[in-house]
N, C-alpha and C. Protein backbone atom coordinates (compact mmCIF):
# COMPACT_ATOMS: atom_id res chain seq x y z
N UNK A 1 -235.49 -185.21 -148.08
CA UNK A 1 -236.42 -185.92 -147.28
C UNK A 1 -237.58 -184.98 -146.97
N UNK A 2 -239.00 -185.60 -147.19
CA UNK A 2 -239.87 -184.56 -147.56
C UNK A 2 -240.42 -185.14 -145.80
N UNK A 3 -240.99 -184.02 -145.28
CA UNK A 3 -241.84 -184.38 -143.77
C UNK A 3 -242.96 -183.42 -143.72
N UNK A 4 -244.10 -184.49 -143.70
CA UNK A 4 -245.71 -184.02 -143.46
C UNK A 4 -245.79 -182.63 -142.59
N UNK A 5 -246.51 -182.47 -143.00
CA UNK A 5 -246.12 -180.77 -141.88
C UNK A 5 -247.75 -180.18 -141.56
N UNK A 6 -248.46 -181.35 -142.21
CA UNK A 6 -250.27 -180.72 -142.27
C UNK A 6 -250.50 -181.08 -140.70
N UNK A 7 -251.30 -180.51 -140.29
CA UNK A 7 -252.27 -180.87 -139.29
C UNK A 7 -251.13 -180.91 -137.91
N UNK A 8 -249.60 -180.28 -138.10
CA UNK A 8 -249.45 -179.99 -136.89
C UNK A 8 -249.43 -178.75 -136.06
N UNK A 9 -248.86 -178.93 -134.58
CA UNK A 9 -249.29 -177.32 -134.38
C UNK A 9 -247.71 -176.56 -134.42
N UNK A 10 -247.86 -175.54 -134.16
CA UNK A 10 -246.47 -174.53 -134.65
C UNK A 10 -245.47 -175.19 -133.72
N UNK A 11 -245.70 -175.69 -132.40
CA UNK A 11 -244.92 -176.31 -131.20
C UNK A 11 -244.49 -177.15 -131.61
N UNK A 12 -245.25 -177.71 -132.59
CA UNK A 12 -244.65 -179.43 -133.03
C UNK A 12 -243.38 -179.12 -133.75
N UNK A 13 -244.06 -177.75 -134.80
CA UNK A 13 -242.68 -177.60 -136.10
C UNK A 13 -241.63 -177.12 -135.30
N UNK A 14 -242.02 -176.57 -134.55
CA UNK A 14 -240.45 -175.70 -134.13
C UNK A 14 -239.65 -177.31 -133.14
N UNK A 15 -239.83 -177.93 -132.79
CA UNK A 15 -239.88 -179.24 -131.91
C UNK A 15 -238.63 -179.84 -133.23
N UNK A 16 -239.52 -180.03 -134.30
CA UNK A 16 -238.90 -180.72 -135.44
C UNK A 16 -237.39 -180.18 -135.72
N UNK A 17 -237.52 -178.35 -135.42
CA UNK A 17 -235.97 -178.14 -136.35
C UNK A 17 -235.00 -178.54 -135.41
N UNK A 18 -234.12 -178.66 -136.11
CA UNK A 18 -232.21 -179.05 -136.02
C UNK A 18 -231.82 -177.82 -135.77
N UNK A 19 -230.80 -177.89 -134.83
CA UNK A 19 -230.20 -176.60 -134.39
C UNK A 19 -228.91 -176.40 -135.54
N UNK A 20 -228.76 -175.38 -135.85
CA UNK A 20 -227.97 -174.93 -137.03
C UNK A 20 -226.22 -175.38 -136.38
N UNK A 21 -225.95 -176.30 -137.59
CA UNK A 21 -224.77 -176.51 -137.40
C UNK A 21 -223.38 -175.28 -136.86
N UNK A 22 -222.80 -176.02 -136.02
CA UNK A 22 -221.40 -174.68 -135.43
C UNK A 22 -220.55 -174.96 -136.75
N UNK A 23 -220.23 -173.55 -136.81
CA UNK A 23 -219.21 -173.10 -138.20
C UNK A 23 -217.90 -173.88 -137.36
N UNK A 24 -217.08 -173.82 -138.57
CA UNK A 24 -215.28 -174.25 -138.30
C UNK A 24 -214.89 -173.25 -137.76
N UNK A 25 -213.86 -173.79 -136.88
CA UNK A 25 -213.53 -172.51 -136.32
C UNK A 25 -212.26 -171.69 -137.45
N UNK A 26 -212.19 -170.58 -137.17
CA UNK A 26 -211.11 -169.64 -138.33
C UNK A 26 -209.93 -169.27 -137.53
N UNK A 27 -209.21 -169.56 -138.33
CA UNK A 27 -207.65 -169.88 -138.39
C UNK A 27 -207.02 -168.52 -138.09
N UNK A 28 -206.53 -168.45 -136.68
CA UNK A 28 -205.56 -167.15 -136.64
C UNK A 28 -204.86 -166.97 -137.37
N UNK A 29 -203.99 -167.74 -137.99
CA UNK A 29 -202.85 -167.23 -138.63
C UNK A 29 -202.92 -167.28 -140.21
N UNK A 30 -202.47 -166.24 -141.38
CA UNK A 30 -202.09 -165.89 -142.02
C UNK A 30 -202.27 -166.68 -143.22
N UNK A 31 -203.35 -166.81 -144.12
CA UNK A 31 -203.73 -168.00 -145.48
C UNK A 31 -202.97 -167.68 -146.74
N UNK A 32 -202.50 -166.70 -146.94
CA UNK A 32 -201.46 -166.23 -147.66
C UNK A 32 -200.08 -166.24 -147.60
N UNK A 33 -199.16 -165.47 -148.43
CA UNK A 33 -197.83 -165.83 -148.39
C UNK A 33 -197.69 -164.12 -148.21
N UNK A 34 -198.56 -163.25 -148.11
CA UNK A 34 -198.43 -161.91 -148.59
C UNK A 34 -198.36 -161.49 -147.33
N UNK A 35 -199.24 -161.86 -146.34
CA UNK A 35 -199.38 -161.42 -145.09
C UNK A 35 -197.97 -161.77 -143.91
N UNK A 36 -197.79 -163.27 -144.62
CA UNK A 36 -196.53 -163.79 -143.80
C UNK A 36 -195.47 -162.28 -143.97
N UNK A 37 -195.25 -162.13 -145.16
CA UNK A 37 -194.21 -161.12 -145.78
C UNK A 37 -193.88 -159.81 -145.54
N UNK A 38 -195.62 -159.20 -145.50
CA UNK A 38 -195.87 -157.85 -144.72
C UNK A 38 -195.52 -157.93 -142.98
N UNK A 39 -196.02 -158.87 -142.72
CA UNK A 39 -195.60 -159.33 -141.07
C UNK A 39 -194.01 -158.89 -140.64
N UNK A 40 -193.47 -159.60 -141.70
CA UNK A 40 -191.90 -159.57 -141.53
C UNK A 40 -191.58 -158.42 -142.03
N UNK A 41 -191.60 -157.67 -143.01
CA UNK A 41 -191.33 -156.35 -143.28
C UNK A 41 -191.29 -155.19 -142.73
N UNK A 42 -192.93 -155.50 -142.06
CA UNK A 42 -193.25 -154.42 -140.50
C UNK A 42 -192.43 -154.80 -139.42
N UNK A 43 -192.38 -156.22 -139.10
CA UNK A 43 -191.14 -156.25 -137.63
C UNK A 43 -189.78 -155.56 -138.20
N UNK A 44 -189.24 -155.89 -139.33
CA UNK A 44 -187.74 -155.34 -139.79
C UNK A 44 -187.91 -153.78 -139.92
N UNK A 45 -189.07 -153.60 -140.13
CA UNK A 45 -188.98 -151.43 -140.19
C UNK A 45 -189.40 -150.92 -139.00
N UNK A 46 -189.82 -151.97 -138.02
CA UNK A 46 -190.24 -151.53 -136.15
C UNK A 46 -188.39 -151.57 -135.66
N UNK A 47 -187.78 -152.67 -135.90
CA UNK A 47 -186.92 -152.96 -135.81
C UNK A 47 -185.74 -152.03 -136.13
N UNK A 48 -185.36 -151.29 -137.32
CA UNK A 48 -184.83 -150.69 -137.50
C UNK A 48 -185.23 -149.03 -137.04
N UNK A 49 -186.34 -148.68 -136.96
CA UNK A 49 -187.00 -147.47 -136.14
C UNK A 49 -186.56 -147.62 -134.86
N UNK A 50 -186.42 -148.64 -133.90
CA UNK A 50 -186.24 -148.14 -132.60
C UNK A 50 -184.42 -148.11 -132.48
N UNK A 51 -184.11 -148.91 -133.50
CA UNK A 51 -182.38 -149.16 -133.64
C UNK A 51 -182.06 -147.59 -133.76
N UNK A 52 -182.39 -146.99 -134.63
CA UNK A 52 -181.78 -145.95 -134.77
C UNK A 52 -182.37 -144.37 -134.14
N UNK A 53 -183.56 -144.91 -133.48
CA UNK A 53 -184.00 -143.82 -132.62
C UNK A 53 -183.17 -144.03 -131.19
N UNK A 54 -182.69 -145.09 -130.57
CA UNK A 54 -181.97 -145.77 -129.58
C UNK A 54 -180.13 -145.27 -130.06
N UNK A 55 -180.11 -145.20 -131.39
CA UNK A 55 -178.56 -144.98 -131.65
C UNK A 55 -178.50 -143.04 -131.38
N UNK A 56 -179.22 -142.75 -132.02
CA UNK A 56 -179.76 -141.24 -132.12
C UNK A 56 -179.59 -140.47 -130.56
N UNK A 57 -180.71 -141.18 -129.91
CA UNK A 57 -180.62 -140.87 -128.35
C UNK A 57 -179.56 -140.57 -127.79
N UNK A 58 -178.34 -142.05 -127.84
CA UNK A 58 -177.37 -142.61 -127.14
C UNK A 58 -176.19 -141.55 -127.65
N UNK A 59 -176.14 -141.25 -129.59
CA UNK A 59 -175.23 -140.30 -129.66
C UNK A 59 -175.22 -138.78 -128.97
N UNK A 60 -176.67 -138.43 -128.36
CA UNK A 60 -176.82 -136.66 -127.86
C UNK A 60 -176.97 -137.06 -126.54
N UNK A 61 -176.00 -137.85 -125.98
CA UNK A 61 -176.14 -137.83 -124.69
C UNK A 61 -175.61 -136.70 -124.13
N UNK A 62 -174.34 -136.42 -124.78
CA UNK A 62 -173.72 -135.61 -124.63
C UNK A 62 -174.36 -134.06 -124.39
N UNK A 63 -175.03 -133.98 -125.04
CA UNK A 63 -176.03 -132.50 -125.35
C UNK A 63 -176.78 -132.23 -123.98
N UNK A 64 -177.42 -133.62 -123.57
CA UNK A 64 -178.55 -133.70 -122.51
C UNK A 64 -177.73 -133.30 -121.11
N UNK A 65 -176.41 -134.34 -121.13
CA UNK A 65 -176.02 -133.42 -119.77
C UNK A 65 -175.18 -132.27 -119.76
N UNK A 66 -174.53 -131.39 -121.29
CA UNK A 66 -174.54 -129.87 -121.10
C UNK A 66 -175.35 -129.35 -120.97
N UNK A 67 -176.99 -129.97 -121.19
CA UNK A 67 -178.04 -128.82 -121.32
C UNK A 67 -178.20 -128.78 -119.51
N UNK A 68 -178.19 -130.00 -119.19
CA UNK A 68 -179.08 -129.76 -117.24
C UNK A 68 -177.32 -129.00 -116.75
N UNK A 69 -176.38 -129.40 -117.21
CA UNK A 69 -174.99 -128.91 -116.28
C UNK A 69 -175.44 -127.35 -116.37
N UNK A 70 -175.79 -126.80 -118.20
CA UNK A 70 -175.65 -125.44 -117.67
C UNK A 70 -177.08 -124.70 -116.88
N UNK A 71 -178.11 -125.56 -117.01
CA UNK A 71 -179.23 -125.18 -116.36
C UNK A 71 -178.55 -124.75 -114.75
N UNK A 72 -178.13 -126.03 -114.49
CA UNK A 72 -177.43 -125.32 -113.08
C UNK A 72 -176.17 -124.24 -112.52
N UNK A 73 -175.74 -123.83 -114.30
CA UNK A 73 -174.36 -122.94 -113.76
C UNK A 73 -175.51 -121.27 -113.89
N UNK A 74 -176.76 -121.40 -114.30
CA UNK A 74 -177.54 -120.14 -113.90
C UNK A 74 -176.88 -119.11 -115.33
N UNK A 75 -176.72 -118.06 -114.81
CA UNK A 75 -176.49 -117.01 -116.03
C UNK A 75 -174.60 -116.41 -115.19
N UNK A 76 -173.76 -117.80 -114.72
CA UNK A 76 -172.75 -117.22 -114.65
C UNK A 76 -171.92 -117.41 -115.98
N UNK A 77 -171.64 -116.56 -116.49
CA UNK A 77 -171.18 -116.62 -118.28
C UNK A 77 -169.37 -117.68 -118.15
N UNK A 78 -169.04 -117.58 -117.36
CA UNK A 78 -167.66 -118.09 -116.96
C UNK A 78 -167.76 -120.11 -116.94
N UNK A 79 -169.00 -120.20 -116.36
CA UNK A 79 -169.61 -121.64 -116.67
C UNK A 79 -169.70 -122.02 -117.72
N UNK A 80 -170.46 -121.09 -117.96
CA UNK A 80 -171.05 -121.24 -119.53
C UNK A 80 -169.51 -121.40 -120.63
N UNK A 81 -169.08 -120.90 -120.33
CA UNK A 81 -167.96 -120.74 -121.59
C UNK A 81 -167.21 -121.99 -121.37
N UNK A 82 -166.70 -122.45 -120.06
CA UNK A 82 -165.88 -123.89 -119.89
C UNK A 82 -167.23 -125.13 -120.16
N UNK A 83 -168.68 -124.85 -120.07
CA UNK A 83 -169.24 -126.12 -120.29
C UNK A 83 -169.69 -126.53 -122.15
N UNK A 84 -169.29 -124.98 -122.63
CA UNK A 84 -168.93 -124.52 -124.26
C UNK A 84 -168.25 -125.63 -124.44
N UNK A 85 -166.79 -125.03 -124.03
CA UNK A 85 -165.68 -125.86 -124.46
C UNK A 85 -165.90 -127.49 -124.12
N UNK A 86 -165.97 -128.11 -123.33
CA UNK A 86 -166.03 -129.19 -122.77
C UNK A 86 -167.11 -129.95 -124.06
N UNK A 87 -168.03 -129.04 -124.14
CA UNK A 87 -169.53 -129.68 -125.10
C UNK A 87 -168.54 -129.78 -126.81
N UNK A 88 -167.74 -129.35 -126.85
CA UNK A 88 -167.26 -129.31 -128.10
C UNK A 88 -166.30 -130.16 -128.23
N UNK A 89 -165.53 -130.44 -127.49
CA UNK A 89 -164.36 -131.54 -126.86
C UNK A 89 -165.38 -132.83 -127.04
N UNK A 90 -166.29 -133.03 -126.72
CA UNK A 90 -167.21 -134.35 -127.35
C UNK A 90 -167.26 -134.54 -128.35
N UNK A 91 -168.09 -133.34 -128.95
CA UNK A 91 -168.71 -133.46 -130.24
C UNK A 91 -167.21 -133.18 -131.58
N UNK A 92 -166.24 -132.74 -131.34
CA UNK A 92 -165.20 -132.47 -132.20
C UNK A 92 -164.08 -133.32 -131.66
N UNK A 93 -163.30 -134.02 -132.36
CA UNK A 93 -162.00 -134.05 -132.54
C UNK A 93 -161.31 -133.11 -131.44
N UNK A 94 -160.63 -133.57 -130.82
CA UNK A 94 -159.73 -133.29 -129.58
C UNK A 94 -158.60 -132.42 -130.20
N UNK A 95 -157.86 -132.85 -131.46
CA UNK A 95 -157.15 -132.43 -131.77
C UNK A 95 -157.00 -131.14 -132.88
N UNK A 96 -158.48 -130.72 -132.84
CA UNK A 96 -159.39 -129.78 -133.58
C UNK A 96 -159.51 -128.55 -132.62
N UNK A 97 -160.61 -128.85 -131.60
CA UNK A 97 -160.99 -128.24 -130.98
C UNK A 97 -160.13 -127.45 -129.45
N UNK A 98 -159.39 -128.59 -129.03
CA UNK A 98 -158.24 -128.43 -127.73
C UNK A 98 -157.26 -127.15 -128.07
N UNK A 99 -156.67 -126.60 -129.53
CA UNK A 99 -155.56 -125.59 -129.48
C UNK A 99 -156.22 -124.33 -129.74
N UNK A 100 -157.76 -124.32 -130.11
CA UNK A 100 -158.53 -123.24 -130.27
C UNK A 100 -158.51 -122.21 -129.42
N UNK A 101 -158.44 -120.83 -129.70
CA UNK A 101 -158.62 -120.01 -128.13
C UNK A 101 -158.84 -118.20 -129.68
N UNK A 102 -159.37 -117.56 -128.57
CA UNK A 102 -159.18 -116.15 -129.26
C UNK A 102 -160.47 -116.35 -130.35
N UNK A 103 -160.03 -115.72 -131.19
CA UNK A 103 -161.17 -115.53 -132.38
C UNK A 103 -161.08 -116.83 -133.34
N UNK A 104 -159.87 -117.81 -133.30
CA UNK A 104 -159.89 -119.05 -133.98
C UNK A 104 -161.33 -119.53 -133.39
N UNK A 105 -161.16 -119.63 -132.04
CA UNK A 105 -162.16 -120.20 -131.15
C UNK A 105 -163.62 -119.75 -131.72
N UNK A 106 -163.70 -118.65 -132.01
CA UNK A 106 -164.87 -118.09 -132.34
C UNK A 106 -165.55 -118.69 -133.77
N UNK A 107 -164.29 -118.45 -134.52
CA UNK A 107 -164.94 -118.82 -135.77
C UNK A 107 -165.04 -120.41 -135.76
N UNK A 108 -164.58 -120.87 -135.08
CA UNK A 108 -164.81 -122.52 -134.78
C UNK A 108 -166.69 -122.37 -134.80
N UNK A 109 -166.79 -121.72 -133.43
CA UNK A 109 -168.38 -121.37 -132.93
C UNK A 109 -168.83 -121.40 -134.17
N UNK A 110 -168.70 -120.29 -134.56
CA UNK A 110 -169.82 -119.80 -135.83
C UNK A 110 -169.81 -121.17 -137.05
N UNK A 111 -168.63 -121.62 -137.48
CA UNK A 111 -168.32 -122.20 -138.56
C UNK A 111 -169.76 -123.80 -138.10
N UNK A 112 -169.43 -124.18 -136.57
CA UNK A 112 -170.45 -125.27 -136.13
C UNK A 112 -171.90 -124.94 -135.95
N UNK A 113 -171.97 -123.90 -136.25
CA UNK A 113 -173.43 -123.25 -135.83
C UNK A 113 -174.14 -121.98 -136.89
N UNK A 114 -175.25 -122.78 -137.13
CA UNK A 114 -175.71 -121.92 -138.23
C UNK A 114 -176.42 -120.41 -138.16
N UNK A 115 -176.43 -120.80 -136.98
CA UNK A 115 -176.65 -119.01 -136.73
C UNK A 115 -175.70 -117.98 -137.08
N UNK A 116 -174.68 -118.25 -136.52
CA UNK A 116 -173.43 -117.63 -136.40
C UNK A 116 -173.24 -116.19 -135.70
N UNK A 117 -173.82 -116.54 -134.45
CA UNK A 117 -173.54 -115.28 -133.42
C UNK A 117 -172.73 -114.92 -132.66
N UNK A 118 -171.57 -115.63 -132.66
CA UNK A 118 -170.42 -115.39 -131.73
C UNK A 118 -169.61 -114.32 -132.28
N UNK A 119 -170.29 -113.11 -132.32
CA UNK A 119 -170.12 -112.00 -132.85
C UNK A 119 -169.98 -110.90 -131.96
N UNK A 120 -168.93 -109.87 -132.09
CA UNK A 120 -169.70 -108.74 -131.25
C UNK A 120 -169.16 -109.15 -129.69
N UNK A 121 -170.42 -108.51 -128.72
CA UNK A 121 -170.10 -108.05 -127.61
C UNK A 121 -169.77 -109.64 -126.96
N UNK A 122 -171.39 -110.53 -127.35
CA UNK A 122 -171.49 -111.99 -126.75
C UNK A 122 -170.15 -112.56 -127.02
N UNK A 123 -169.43 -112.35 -128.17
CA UNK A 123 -168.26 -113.58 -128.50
C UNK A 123 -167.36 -113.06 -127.00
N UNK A 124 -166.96 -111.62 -126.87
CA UNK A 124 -165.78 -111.00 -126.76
C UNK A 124 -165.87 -111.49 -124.80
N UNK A 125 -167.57 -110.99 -124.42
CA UNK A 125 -167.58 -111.93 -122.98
C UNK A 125 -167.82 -113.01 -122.85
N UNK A 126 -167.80 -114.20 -123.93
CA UNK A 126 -167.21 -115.51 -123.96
C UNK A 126 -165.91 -115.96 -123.92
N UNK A 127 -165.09 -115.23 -124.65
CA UNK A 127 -163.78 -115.68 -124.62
C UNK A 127 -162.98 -114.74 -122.79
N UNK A 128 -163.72 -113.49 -122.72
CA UNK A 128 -163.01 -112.94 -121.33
C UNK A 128 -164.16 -113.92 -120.17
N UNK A 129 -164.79 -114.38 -120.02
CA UNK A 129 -165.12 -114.98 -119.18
C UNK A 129 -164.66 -116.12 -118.00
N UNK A 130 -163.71 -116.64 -118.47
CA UNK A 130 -163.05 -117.92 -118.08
C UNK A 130 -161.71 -117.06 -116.85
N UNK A 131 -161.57 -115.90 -117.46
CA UNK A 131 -160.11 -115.13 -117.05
C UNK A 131 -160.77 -114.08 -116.02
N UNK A 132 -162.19 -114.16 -115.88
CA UNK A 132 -162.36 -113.05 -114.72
C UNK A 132 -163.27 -114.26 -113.52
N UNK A 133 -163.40 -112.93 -112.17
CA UNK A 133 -163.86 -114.29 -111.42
C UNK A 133 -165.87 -114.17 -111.42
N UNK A 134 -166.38 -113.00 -111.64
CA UNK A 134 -167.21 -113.54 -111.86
C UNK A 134 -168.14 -112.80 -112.77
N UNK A 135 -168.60 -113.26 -113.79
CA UNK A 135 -169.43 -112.52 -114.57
C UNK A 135 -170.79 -113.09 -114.93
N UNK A 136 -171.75 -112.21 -114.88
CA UNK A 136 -173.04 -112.39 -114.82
C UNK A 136 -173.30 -111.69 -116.02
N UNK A 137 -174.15 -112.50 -116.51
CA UNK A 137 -174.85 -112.27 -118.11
C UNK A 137 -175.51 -113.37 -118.94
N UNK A 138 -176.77 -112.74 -118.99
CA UNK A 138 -177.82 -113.49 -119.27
C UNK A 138 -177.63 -114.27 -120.60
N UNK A 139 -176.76 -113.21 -121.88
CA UNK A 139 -177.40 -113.48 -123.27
C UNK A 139 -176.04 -114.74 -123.57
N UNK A 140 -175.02 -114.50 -122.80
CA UNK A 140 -174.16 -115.78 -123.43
C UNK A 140 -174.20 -117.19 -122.98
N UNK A 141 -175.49 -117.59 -121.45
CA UNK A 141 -175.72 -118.70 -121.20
C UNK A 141 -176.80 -119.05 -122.22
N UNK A 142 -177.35 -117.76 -122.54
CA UNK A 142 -178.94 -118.22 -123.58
C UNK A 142 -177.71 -118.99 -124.93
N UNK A 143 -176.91 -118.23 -125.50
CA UNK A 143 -176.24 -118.45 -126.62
C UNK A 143 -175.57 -119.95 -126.93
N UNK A 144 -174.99 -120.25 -125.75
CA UNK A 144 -174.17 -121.59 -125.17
C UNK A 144 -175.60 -122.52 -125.69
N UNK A 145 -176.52 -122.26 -124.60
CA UNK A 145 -177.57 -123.37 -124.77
C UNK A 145 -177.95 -123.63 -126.07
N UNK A 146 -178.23 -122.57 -127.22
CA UNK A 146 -178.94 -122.45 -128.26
C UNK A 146 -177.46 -122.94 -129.16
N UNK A 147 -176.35 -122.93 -128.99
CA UNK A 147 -175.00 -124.10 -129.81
C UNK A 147 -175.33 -125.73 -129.24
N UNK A 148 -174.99 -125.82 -128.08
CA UNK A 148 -175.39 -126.98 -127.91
C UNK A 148 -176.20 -127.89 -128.13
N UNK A 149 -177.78 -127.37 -128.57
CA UNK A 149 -178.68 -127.72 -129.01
C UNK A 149 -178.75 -127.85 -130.58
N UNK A 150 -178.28 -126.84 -130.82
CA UNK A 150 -177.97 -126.98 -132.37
C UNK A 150 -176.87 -126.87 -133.18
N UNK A 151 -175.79 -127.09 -132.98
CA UNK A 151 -174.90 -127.17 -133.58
C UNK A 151 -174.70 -128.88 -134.55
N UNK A 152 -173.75 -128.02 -135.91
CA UNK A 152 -173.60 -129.92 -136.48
C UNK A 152 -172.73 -130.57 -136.02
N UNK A 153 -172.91 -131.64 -135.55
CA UNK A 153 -171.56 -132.41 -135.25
C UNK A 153 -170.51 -132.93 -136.01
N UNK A 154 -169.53 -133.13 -135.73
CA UNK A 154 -168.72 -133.99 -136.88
C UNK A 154 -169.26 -135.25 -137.18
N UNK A 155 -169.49 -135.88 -138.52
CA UNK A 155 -170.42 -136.88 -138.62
C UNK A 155 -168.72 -138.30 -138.56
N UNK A 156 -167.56 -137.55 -138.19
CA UNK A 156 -166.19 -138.40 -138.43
C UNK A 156 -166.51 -139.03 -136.52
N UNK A 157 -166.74 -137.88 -135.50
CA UNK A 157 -166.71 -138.23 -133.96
C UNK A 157 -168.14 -139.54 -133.73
């Protein structure tokens, strides 16, 4: 449709236009089958990430309250050695860990821990610790903490 346009003034033309049609509105959701798919793939791998960061947690509970118990037994080594044992009584087989004592005991230590420092002076005032009344020493609460933290667990407990 053709419209005369001579002899008017610019007020007139602009008067004349049509205001530009409103677009459709666009569709939140998903025009593909690919996106549906990725959608679901990402919830099932969010899904399984918090499952097993939540299972993970729940199995080192154990760890978390030897670590604050021995924070509070200080550098008495006699603590330290019963909150040893006790931390291993979790993480091992009862029927493993319970008849251990002496240097069995030790090499238990070392065998769970890749350091393997229960050697020497530290092993010898770990195992006399429990049998005196009080002993003070710094390097076998450091030692305790640094098993507990890292030792492997039985992947059977």
């Amino acid at each position: 449709m053709a419209v005369d346009v001579s002899g008017k003034s610019l007020v007139e033309l602009l008067d004349m236009l049509e205001p530009a049609p409103a677009p459709d509105p666009i569709a939140m959701t998903p025009q593909t089958w690919g996106w549906a798919v990725l959608a679901v793939v990402l919830a099932t791998a969010w899904t399984s990430c918090f499952y097993l960061a939540r299972r993970h947690w729940s199995a080192n509970a154990y760890r978390r309250s030897a670590l604050a118990e021995l924070e509070r037994a200080g550098t008495d080594a006699a603590r330290a050695a019963e909150i040893l044992r006790r931390t291993a009584l979790v993480a091992f087989p009862r029927a493993t860990v319970a008849s251990l004592h002496g240097q069995e005991w030790l090499n238990f230590l070392n065998q769970t821990y890749e350091k393997k420092e229960f050697k020497g002076a530290s092993g010898e005032v770990l195992l006399a610790a429990p049998y005196q009344e009080t002993v003070q020493n710094t390097d076998v609460p450091d030692l305790v903490r640094s098993w507990i933290k890292l030792h492997k667990r039985d992947q059977g407990a």
